[in-house]
C-alpha atoms as a PDB file:
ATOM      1  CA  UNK A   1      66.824  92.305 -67.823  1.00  0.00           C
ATOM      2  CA  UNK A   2      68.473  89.337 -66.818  1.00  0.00           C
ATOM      3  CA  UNK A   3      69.112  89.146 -62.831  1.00  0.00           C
ATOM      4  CA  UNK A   4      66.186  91.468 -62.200  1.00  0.00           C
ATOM      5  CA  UNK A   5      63.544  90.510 -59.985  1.00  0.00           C
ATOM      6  CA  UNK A   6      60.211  90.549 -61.577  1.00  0.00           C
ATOM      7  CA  UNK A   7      58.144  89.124 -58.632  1.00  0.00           C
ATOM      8  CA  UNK A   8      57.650  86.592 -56.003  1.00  0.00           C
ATOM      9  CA  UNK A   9      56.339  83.351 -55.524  1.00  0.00           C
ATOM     10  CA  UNK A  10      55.372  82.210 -52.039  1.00  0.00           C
ATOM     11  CA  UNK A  11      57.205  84.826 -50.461  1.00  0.00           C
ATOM     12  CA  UNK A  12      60.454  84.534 -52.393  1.00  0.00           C
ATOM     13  CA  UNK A  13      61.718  86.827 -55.419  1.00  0.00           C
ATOM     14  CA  UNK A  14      62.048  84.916 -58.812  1.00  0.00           C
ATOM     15  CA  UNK A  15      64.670  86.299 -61.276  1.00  0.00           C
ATOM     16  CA  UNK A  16      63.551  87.207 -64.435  1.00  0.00           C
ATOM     17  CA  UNK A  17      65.086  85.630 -68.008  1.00  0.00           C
ATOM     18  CA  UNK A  18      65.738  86.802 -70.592  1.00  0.00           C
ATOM     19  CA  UNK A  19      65.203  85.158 -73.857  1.00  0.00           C
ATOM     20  CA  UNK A  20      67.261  85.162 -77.094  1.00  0.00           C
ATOM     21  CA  UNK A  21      65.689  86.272 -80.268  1.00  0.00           C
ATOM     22  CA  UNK A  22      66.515  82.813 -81.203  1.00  0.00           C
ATOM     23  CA  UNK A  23      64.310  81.524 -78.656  1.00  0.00           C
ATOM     24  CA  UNK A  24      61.741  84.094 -79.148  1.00  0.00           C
ATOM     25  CA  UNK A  25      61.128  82.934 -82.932  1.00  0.00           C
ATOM     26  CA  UNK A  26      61.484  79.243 -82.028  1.00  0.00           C
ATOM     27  CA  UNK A  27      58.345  79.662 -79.592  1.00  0.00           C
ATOM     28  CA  UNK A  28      56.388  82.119 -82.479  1.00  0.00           C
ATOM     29  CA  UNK A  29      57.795  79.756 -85.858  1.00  0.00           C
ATOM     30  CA  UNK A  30      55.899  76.835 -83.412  1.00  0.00           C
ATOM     31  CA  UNK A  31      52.902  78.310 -83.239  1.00  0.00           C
ATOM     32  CA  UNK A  32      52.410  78.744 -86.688  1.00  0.00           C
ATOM     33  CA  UNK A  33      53.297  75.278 -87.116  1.00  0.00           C
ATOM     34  CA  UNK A  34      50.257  74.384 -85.268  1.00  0.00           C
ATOM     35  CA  UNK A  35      51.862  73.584 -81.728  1.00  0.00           C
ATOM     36  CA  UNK A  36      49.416  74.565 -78.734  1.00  0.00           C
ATOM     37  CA  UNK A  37      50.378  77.791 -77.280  1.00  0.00           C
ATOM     38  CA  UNK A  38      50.148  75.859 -73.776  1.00  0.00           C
ATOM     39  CA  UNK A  39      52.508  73.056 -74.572  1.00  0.00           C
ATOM     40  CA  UNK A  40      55.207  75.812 -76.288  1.00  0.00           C
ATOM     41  CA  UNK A  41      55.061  77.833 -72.837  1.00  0.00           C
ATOM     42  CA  UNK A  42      55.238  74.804 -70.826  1.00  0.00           C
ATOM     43  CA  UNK A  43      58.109  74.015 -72.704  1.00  0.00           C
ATOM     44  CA  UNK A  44      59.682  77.525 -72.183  1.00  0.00           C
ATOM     45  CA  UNK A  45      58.843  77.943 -68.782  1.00  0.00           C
ATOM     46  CA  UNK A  46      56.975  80.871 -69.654  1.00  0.00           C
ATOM     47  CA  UNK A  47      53.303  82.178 -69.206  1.00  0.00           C
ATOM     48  CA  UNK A  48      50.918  82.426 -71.993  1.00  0.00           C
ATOM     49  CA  UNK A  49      50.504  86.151 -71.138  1.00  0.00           C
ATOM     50  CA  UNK A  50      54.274  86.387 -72.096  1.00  0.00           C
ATOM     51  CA  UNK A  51      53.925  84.065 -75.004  1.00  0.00           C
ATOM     52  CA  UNK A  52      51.105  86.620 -76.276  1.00  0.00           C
ATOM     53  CA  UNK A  53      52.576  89.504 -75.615  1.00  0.00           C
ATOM     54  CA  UNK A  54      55.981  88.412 -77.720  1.00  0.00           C
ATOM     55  CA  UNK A  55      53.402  87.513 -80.420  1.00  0.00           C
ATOM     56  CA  UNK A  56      51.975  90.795 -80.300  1.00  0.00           C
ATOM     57  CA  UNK A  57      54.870  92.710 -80.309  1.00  0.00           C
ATOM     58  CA  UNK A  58      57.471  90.776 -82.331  1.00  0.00           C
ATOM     59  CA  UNK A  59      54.827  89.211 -84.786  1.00  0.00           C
ATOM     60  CA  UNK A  60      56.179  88.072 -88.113  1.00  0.00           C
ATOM     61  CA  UNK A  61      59.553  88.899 -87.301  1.00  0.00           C
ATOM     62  CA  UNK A  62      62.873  87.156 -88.080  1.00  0.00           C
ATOM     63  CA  UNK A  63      65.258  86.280 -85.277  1.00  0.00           C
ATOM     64  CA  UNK A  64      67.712  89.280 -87.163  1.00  0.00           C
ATOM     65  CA  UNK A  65      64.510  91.695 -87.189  1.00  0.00           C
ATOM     66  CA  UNK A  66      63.730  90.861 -83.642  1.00  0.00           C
ATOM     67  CA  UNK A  67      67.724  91.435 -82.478  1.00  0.00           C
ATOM     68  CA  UNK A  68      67.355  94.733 -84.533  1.00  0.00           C
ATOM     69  CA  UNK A  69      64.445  95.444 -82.624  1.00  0.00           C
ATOM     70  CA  UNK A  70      66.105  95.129 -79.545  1.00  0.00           C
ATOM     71  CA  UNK A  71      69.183  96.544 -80.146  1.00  0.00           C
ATOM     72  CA  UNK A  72      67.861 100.165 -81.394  1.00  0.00           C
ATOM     73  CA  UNK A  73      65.156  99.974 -78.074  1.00  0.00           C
ATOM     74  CA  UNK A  74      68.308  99.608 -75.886  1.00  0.00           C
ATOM     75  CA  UNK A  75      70.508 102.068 -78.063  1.00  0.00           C
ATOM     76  CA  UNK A  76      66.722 104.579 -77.431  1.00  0.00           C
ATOM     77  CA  UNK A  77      67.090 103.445 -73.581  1.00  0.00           C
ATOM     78  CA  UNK A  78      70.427 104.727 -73.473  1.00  0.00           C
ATOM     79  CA  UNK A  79      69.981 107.754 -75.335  1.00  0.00           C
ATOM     80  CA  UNK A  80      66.817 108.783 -73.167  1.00  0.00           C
ATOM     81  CA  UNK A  81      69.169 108.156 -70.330  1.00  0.00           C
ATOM     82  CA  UNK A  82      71.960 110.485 -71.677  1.00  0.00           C
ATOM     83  CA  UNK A  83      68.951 113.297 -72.527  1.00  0.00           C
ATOM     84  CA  UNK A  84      67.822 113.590 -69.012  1.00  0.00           C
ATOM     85  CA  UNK A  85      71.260 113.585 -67.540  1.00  0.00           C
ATOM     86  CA  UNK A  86      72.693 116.306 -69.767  1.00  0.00           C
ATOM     87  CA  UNK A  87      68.972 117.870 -69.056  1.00  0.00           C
ATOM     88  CA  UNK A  88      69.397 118.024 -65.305  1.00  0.00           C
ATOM     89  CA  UNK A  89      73.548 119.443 -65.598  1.00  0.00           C
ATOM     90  CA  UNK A  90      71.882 122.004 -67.966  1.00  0.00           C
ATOM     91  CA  UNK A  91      69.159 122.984 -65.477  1.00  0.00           C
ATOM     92  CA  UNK A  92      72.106 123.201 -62.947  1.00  0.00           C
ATOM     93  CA  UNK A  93      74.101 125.166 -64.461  1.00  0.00           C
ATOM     94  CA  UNK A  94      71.938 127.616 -65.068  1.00  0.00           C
ATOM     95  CA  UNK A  95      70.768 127.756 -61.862  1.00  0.00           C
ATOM     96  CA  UNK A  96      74.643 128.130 -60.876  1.00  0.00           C
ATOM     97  CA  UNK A  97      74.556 130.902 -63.568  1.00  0.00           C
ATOM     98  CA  UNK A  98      71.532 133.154 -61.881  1.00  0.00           C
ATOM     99  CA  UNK A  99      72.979 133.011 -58.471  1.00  0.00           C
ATOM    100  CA  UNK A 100      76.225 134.656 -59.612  1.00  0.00           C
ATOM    101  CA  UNK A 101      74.329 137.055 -61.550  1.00  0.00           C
END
């Protein structure tokens, strides 16, 4: 996601960051120790929306299980992107296919 722009701020487009599983845990294995969710985003950069959601969704994950994570949703990504490309050559084709007929 890196380079993408996720909003603006005063009329100018902020890129968006993306975060290592490293840094991910670090923020989550802080929390647990008792660190203020405030002071960990501060720290970050980030909001506390985006502190909560990675809490949500990468929970009592390991940096490996979090890379893991991300690696199969990209692999899914890329595969869903392959599907609907061979999808539309197939749709096509056929429709090359009933014109000749």
């Amino acid at each position: 996601m890196s380079g993408t722009l996720r909003g603006s701020e005063g009329g100018k487009f902020v890129p968006r960051k993306r975060y290592t599983e490293e840094q991910i845990g670090f923020a989550l294995r802080q929390a647990d120790a008792g660190t203020p969710p405030a002071e960990i985003c501060r720290k970050l950069g980030i909001t506390e929306q985006t502190f909560y959601r990675w809490k949500k969704r990468f929970g009592e994950m390991g940096v490996a299980e979090i890379r893991r994570l991300r690696q199969l949703e990209d692999e899914n990504r890329r595969l869903k992107q392959v599907v609907a490309e061979l999808t539309l050559d197939k749709v096509m084709l056929q429709d090359v296919v009933r014109r000749k007929s």
